[in-house]
PDB file of N, CA and C in Angstrom:
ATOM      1  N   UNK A   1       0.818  -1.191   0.000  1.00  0.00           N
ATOM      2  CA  UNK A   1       0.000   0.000   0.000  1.00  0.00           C
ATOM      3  C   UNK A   1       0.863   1.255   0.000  1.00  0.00           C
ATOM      4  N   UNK A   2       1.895   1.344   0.491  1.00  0.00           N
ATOM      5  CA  UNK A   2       2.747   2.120   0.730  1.00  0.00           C
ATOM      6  C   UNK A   2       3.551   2.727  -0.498  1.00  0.00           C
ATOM      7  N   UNK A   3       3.423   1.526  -1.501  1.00  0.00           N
ATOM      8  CA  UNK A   3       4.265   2.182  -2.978  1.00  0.00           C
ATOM      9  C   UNK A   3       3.376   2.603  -3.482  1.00  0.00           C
ATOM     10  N   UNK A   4       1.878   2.593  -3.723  1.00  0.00           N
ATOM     11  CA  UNK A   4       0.735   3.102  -4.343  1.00  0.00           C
ATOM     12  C   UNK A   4       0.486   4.202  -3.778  1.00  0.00           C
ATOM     13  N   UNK A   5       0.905   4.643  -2.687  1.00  0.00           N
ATOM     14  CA  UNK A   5       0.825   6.441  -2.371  1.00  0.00           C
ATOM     15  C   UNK A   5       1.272   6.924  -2.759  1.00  0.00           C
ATOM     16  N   UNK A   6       2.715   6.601  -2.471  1.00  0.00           N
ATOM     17  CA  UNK A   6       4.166   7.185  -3.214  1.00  0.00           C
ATOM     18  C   UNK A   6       4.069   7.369  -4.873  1.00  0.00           C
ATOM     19  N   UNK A   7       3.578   5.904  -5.559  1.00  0.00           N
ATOM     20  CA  UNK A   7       3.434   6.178  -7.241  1.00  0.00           C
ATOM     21  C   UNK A   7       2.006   7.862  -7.196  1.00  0.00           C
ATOM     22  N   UNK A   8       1.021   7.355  -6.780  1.00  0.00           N
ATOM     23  CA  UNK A   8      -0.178   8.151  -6.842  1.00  0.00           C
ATOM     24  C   UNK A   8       0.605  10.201  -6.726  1.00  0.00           C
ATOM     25  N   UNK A   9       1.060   9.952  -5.501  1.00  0.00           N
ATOM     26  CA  UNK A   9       1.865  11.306  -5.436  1.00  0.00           C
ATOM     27  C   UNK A   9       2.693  11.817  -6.409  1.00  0.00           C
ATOM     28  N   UNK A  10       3.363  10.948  -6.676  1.00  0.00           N
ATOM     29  CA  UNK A  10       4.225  11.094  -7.854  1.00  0.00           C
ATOM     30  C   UNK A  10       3.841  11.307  -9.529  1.00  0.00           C
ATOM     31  N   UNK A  11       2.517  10.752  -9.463  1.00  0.00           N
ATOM     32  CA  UNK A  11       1.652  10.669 -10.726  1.00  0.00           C
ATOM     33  C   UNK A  11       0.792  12.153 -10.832  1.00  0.00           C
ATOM     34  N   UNK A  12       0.528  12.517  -9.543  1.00  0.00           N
ATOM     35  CA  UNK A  12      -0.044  14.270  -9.393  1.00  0.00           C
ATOM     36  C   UNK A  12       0.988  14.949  -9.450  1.00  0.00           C
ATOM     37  N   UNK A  13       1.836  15.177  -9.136  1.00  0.00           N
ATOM     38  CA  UNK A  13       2.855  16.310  -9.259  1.00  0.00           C
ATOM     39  C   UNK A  13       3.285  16.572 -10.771  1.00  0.00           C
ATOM     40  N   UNK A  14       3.630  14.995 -11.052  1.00  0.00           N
ATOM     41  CA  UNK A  14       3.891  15.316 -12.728  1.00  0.00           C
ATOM     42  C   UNK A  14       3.063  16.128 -13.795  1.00  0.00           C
ATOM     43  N   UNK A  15       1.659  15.216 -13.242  1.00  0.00           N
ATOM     44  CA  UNK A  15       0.580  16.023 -14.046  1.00  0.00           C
ATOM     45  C   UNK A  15       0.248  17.572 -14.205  1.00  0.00           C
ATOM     46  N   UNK A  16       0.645  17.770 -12.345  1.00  0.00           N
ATOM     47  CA  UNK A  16       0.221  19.313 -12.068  1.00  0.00           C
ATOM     48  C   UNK A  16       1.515  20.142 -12.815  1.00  0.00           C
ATOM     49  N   UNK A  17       2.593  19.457 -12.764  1.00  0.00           N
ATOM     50  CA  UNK A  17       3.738  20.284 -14.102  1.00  0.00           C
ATOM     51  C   UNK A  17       3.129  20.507 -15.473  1.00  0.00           C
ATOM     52  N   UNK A  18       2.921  19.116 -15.903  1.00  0.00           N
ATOM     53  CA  UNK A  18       2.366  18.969 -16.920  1.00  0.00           C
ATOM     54  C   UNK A  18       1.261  20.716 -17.253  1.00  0.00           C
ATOM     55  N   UNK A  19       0.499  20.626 -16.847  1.00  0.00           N
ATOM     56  CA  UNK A  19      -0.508  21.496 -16.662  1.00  0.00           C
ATOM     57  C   UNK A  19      -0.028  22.973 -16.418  1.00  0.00           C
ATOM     58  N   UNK A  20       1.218  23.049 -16.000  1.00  0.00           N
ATOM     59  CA  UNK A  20       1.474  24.627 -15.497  1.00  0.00           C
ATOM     60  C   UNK A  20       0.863  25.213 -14.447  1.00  0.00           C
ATOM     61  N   UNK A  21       0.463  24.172 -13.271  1.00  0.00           N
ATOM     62  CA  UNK A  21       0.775  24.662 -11.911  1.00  0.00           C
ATOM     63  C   UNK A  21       1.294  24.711 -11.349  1.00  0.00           C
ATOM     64  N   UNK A  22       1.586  25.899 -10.130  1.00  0.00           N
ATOM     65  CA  UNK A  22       2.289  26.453  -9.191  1.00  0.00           C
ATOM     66  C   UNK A  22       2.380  25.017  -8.082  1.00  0.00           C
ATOM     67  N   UNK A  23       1.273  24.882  -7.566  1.00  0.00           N
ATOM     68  CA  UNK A  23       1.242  23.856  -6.390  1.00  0.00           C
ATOM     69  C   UNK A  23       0.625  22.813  -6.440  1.00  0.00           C
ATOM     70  N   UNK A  24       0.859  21.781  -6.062  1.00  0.00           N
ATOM     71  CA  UNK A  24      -0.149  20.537  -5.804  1.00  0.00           C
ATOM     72  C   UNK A  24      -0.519  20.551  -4.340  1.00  0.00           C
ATOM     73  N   UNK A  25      -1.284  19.410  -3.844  1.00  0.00           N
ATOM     74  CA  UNK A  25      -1.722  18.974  -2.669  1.00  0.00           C
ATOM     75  C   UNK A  25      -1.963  17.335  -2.971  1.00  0.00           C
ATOM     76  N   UNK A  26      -1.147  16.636  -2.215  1.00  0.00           N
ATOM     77  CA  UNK A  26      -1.137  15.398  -2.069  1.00  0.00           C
ATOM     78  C   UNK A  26      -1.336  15.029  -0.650  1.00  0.00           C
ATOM     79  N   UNK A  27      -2.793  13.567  -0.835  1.00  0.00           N
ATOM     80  CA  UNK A  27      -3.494  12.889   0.059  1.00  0.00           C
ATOM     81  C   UNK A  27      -3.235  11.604  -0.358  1.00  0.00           C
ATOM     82  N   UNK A  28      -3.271  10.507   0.391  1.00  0.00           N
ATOM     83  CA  UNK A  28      -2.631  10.670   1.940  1.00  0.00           C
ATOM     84  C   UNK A  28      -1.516  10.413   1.646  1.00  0.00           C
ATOM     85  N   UNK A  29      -0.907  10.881   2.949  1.00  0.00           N
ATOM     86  CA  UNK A  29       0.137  10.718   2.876  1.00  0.00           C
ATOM     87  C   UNK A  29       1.509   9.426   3.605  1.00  0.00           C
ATOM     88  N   UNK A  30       2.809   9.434   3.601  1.00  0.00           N
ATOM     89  CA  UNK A  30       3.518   8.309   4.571  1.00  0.00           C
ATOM     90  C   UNK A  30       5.036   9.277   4.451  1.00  0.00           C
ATOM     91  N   UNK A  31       5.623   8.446   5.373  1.00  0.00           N
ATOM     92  CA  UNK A  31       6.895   9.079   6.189  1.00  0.00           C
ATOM     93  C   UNK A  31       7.799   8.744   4.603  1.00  0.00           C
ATOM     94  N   UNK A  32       7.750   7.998   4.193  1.00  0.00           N
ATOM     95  CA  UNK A  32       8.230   7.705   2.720  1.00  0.00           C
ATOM     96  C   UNK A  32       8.529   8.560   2.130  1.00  0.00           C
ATOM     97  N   UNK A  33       7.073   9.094   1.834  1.00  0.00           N
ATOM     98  CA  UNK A  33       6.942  10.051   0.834  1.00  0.00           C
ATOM     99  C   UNK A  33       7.371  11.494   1.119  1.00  0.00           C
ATOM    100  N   UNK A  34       7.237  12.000   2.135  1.00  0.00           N
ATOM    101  CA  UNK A  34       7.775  13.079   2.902  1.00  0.00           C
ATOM    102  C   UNK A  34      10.074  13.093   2.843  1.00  0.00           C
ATOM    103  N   UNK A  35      10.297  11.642   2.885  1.00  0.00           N
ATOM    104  CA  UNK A  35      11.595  11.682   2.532  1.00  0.00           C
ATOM    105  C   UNK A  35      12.104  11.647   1.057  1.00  0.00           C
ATOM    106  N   UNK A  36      11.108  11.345   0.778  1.00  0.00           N
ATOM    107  CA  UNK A  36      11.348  10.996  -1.066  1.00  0.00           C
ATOM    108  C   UNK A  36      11.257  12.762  -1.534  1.00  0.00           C
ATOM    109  N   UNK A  37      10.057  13.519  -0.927  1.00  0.00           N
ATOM    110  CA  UNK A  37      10.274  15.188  -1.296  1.00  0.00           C
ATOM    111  C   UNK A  37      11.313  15.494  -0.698  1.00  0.00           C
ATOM    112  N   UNK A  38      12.020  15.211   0.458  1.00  0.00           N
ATOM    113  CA  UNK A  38      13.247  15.788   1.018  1.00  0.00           C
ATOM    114  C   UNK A  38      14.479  15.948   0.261  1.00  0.00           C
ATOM    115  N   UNK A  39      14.495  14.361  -0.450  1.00  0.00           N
ATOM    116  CA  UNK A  39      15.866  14.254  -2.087  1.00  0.00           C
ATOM    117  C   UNK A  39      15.467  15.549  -2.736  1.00  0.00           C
ATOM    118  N   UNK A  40      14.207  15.206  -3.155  1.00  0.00           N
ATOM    119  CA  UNK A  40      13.537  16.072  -4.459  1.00  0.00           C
ATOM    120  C   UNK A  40      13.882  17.575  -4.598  1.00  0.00           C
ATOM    121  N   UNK A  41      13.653  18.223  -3.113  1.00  0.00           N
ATOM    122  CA  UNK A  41      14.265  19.734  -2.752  1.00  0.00           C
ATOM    123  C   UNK A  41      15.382  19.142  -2.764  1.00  0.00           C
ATOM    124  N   UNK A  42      16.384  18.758  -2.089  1.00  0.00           N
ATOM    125  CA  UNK A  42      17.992  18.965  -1.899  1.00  0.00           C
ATOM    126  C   UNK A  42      18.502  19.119  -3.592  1.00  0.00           C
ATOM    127  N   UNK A  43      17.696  18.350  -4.086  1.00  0.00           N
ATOM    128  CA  UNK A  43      18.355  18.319  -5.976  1.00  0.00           C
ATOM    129  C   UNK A  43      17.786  19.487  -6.516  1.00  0.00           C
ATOM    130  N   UNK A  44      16.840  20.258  -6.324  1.00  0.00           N
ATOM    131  CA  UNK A  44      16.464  21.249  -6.862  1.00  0.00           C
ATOM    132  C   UNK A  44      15.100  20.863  -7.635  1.00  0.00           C
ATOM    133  N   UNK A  45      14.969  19.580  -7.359  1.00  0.00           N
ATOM    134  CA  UNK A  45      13.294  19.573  -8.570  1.00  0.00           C
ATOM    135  C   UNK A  45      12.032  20.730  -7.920  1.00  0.00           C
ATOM    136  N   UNK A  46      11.777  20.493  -6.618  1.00  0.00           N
ATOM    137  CA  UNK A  46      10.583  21.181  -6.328  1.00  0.00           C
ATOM    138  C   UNK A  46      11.283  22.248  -5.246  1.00  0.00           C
ATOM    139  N   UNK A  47      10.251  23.041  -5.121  1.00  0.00           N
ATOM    140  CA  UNK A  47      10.855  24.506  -4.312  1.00  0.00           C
ATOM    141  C   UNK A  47      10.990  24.172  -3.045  1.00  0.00           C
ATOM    142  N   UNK A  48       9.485  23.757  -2.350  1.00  0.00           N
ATOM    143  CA  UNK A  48       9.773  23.510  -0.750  1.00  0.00           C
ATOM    144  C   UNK A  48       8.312  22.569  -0.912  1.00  0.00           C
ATOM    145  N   UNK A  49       8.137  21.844   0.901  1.00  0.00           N
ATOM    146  CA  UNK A  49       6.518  21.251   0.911  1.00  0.00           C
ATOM    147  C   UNK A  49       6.526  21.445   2.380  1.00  0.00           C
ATOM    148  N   UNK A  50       4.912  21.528   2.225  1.00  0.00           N
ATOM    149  CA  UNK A  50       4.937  21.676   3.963  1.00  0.00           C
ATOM    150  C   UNK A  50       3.652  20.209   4.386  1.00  0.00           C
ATOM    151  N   UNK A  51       3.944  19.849   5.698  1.00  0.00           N
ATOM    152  CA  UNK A  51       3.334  19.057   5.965  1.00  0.00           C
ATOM    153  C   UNK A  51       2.258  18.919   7.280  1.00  0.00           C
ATOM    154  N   UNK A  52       1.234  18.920   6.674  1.00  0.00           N
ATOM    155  CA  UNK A  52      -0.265  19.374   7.305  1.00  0.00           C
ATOM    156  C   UNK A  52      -0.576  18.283   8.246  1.00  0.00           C
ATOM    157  N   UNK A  53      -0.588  18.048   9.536  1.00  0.00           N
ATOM    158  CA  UNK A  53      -0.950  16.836  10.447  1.00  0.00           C
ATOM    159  C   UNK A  53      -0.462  15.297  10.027  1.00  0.00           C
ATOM    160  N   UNK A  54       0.545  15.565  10.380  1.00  0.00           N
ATOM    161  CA  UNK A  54       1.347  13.981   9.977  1.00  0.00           C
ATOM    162  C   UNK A  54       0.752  12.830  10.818  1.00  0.00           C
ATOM    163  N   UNK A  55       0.031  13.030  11.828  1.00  0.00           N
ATOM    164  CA  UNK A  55      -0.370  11.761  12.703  1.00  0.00           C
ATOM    165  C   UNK A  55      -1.615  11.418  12.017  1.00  0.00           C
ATOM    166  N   UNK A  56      -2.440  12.096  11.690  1.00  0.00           N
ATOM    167  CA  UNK A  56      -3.671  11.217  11.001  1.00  0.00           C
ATOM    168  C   UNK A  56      -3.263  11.149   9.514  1.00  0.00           C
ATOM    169  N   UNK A  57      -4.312  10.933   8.863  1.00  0.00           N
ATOM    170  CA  UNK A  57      -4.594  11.043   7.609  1.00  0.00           C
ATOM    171  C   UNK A  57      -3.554  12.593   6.794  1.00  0.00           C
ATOM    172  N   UNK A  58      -3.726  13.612   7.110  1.00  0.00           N
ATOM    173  CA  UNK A  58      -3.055  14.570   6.950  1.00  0.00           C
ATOM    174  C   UNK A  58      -2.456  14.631   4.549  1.00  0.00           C
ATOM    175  N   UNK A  59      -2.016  15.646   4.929  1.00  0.00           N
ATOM    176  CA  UNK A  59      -1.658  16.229   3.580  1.00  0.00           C
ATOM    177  C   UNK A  59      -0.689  16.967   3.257  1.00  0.00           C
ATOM    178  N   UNK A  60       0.113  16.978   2.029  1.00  0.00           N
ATOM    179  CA  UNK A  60       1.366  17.911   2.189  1.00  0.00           C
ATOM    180  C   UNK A  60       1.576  18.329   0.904  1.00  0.00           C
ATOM    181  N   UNK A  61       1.851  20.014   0.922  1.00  0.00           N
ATOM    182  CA  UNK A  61       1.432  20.851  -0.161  1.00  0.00           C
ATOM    183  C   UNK A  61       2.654  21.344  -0.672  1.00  0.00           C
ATOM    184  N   UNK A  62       2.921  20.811  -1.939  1.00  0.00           N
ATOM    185  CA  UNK A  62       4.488  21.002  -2.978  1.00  0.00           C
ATOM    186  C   UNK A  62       4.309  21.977  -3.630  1.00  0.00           C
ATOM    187  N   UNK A  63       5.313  22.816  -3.231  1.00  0.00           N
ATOM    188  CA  UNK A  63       5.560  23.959  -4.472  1.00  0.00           C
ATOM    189  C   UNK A  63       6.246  23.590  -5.775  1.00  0.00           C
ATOM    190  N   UNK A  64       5.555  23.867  -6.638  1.00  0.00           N
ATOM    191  CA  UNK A  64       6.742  23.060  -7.808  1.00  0.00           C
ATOM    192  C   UNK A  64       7.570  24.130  -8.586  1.00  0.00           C
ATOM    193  N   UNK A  65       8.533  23.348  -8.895  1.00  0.00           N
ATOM    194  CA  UNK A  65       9.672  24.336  -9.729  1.00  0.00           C
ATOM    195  C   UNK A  65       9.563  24.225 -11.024  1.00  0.00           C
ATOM    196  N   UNK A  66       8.906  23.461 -12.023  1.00  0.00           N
ATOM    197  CA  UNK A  66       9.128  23.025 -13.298  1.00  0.00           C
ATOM    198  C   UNK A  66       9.952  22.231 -13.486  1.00  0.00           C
ATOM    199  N   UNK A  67      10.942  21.454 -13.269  1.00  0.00           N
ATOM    200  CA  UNK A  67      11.939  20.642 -13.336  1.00  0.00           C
ATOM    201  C   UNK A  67      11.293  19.239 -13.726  1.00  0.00           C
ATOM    202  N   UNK A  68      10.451  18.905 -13.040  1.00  0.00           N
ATOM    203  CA  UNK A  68      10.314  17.341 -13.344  1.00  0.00           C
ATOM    204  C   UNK A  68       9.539  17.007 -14.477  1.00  0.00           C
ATOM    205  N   UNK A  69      10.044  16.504 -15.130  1.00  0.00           N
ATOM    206  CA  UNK A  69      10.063  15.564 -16.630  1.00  0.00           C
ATOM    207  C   UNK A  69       9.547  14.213 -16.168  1.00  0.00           C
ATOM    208  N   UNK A  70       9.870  13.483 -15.635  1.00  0.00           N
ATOM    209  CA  UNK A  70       8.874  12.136 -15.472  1.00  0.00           C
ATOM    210  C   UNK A  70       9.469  11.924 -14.204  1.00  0.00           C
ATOM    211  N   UNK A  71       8.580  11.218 -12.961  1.00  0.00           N
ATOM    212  CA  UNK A  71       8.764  10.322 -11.996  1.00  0.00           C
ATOM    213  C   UNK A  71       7.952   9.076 -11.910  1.00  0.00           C
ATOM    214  N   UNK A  72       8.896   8.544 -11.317  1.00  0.00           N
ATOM    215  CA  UNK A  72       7.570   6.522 -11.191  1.00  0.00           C
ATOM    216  C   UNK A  72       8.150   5.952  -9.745  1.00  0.00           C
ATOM    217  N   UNK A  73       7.088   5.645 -10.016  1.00  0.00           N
ATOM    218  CA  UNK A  73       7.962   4.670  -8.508  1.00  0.00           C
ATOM    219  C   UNK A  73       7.689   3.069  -8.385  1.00  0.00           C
ATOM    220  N   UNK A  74       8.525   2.136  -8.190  1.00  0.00           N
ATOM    221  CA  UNK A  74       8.590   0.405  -8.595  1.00  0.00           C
ATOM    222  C   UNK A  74       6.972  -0.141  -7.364  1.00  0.00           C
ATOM    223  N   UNK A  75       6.714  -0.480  -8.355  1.00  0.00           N
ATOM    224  CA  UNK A  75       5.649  -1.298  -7.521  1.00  0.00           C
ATOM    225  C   UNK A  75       6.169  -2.369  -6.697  1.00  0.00           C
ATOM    226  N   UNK A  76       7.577  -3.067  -7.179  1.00  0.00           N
ATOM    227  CA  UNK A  76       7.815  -4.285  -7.052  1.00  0.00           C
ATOM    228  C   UNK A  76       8.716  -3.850  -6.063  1.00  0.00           C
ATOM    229  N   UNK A  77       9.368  -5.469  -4.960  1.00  0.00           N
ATOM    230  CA  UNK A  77      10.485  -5.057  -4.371  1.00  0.00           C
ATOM    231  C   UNK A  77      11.540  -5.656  -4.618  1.00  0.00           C
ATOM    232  N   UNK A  78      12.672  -4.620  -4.684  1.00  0.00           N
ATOM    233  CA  UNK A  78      13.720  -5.838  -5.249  1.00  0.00           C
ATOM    234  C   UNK A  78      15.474  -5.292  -3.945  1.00  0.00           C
ATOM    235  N   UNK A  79      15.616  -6.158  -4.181  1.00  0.00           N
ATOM    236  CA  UNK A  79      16.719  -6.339  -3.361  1.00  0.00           C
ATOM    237  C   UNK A  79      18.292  -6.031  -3.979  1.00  0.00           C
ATOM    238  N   UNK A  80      18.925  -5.034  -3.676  1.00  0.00           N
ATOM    239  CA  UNK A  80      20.471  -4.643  -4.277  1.00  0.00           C
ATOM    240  C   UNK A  80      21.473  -4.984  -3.459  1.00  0.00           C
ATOM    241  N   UNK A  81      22.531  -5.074  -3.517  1.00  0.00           N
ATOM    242  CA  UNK A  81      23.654  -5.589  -2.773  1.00  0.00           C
ATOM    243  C   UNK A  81      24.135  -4.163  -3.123  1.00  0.00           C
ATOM    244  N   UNK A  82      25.445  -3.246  -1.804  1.00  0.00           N
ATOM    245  CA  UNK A  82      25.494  -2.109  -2.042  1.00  0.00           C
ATOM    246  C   UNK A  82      26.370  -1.861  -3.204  1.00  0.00           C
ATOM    247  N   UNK A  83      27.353  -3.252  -4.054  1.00  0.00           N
ATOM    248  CA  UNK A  83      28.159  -2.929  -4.609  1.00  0.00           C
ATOM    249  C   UNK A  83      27.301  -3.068  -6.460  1.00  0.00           C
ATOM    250  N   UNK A  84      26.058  -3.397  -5.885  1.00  0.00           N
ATOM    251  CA  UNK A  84      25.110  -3.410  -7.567  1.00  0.00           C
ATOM    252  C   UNK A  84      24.487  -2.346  -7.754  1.00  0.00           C
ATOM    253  N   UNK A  85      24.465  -0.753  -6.918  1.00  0.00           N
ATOM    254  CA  UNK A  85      23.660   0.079  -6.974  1.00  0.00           C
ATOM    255  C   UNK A  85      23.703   1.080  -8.232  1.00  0.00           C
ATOM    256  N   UNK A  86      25.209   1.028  -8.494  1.00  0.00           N
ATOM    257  CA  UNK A  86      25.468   1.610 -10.306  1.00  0.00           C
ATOM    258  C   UNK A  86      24.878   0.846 -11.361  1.00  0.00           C
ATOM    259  N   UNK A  87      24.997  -0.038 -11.371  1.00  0.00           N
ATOM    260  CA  UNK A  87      24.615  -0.825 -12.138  1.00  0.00           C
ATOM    261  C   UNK A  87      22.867  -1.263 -12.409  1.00  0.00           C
ATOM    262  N   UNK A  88      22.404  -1.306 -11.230  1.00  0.00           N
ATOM    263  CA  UNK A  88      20.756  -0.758 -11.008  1.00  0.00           C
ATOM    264  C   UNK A  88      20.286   0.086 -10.983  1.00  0.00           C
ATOM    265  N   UNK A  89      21.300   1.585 -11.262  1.00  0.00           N
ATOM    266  CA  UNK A  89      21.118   2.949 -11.986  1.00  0.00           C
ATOM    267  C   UNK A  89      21.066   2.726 -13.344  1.00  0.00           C
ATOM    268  N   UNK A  90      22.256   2.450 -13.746  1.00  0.00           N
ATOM    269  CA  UNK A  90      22.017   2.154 -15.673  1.00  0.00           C
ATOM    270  C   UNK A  90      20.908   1.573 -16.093  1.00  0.00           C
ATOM    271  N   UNK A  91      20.673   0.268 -15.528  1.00  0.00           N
ATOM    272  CA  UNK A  91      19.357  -0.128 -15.906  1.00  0.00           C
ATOM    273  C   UNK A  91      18.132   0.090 -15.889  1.00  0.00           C
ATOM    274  N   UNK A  92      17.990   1.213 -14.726  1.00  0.00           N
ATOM    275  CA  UNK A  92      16.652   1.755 -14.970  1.00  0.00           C
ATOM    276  C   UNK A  92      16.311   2.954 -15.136  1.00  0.00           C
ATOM    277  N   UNK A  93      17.657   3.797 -14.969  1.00  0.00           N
ATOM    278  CA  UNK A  93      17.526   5.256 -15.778  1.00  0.00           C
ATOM    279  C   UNK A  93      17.933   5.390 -17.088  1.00  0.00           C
ATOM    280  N   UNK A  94      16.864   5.989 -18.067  1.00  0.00           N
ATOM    281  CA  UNK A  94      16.974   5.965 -19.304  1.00  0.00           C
ATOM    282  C   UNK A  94      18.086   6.402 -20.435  1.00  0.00           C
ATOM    283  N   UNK A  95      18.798   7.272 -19.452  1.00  0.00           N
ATOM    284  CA  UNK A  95      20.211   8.354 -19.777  1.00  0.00           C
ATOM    285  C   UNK A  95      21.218   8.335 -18.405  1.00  0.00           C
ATOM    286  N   UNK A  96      22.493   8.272 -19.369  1.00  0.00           N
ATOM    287  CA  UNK A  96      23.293   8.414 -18.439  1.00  0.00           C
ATOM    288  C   UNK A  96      23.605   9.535 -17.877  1.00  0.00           C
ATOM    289  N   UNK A  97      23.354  11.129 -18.171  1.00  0.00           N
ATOM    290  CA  UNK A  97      23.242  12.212 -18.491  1.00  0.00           C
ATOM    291  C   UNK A  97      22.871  12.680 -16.587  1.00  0.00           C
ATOM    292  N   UNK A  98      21.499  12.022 -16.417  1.00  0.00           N
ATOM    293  CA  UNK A  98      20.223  12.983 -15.604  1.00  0.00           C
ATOM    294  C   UNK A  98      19.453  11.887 -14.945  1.00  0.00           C
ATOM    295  N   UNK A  99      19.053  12.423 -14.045  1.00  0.00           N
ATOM    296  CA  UNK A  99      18.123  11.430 -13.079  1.00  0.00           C
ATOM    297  C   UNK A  99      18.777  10.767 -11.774  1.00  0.00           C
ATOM    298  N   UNK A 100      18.000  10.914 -11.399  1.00  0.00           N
ATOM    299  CA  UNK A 100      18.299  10.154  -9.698  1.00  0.00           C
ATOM    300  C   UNK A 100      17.501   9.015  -9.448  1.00  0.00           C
ATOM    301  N   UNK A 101      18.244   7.735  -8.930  1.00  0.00           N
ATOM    302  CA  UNK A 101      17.409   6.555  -8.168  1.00  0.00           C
ATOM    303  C   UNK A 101      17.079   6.460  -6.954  1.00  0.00           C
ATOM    304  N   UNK A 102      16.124   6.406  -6.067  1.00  0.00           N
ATOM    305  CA  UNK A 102      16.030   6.926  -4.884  1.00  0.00           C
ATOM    306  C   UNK A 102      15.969   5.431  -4.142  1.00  0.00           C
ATOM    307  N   UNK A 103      16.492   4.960  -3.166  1.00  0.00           N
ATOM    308  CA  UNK A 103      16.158   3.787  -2.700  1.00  0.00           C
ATOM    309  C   UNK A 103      15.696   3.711  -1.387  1.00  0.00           C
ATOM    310  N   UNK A 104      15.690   2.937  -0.606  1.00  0.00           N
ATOM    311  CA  UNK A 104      15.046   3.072   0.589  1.00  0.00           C
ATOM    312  C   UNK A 104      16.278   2.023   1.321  1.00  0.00           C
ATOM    313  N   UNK A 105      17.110   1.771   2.524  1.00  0.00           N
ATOM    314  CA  UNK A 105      18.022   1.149   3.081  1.00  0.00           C
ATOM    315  C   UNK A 105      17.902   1.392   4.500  1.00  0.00           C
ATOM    316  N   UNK A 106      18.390   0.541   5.060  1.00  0.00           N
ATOM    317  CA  UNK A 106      18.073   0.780   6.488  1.00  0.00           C
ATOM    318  C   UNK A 106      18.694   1.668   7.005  1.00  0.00           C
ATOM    319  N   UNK A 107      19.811   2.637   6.044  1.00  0.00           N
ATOM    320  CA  UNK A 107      20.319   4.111   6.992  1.00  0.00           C
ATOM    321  C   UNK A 107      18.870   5.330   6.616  1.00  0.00           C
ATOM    322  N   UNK A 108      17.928   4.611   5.714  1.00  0.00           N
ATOM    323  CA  UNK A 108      16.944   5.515   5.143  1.00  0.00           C
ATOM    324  C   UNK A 108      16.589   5.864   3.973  1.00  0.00           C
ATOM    325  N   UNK A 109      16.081   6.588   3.450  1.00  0.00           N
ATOM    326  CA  UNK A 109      15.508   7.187   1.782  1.00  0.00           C
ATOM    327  C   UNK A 109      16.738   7.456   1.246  1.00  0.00           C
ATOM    328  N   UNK A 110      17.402   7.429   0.419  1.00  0.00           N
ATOM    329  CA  UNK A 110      18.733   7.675   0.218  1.00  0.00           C
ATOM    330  C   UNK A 110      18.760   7.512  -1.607  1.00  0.00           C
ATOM    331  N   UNK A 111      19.389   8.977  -2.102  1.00  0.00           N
ATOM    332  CA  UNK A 111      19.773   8.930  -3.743  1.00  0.00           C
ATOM    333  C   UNK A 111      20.897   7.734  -3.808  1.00  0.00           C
ATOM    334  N   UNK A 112      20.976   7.370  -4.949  1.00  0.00           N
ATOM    335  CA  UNK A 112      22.080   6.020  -5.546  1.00  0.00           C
ATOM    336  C   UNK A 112      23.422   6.994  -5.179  1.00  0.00           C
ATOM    337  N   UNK A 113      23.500   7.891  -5.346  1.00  0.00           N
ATOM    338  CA  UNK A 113      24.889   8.751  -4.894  1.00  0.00           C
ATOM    339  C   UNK A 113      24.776   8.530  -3.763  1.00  0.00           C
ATOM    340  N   UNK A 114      24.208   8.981  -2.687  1.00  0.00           N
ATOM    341  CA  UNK A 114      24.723   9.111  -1.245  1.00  0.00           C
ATOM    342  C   UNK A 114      24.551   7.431  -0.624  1.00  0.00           C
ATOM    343  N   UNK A 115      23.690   6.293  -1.283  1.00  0.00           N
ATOM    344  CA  UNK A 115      24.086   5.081  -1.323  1.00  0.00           C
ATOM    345  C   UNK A 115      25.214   4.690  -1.554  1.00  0.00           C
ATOM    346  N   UNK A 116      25.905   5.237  -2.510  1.00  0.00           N
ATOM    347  CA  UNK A 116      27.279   4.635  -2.972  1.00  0.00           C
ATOM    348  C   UNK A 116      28.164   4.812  -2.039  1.00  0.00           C
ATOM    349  N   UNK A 117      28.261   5.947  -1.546  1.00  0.00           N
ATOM    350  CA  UNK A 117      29.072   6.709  -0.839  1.00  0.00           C
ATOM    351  C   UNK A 117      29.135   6.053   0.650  1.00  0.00           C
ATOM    352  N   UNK A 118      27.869   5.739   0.952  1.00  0.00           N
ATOM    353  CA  UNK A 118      27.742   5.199   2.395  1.00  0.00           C
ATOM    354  C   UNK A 118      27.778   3.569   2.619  1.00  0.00           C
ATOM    355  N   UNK A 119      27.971   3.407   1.233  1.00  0.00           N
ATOM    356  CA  UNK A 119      27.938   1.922   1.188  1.00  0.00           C
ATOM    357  C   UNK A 119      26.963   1.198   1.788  1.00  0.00           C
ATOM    358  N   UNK A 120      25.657   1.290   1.413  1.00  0.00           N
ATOM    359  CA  UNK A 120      24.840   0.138   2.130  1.00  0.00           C
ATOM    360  C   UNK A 120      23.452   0.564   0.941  1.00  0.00           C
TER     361      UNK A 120
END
């Protein structure tokens, strides 16, 4: 259930680019997804988000920058060893150029760069 928020969120923001809006509002929400916008600002895709009652149901409202061109997120789960994480970049980013893989590890939400780096 948890990757179907994350895709769903990810599927509004694009759109609301798409469209030439300023802001979205994404329901419901998870601690996930709140770290997955945390990459998103540090790289520069979206401006800032703020987050509206995190203990219930709650909502959190993205300013967007124009930057994002496509996001998805894996339905499936798959398992990397820390020394396959380049290599599970090439394969699922379309260019070698641009893009970030975001993974999830037990130090946390973490880009394939600061994975590499921390080794795990």
């Amino acid at each position: 259930m948890g990757r179907r928020i994350l895709n769903d969120a990810l599927r509004s923001m694009v759109n609301a680019e798409r469209r030439g809006k300023a802001m979205v509002e994404l329901k419901p929400i998870s601690t996930v997804m709140s770290s997955f916008l945390r990459i998103m600002k540090n790289h520069g895709y979206i401006k800032d988000f703020q987050v509206y009652d995190p203990h219930r149901v709650g909502r959190i409202t993205v300013e967007l920058q124009g930057r994002i061109n496509d996001c998805k997120a894996l339905t499936y789960r798959k398992d990397i060893k820390a020394r396959d994480v380049e290599a599970y970049r090439l394969q699922t980013l379309p260019t070698h150029q641009w893009g970030y893989v975001v993974i999830t590890t037990p130090d946390g939400v973490l880009d394939h760069e600061e994975a590499i780096k921390k080794n795990c």
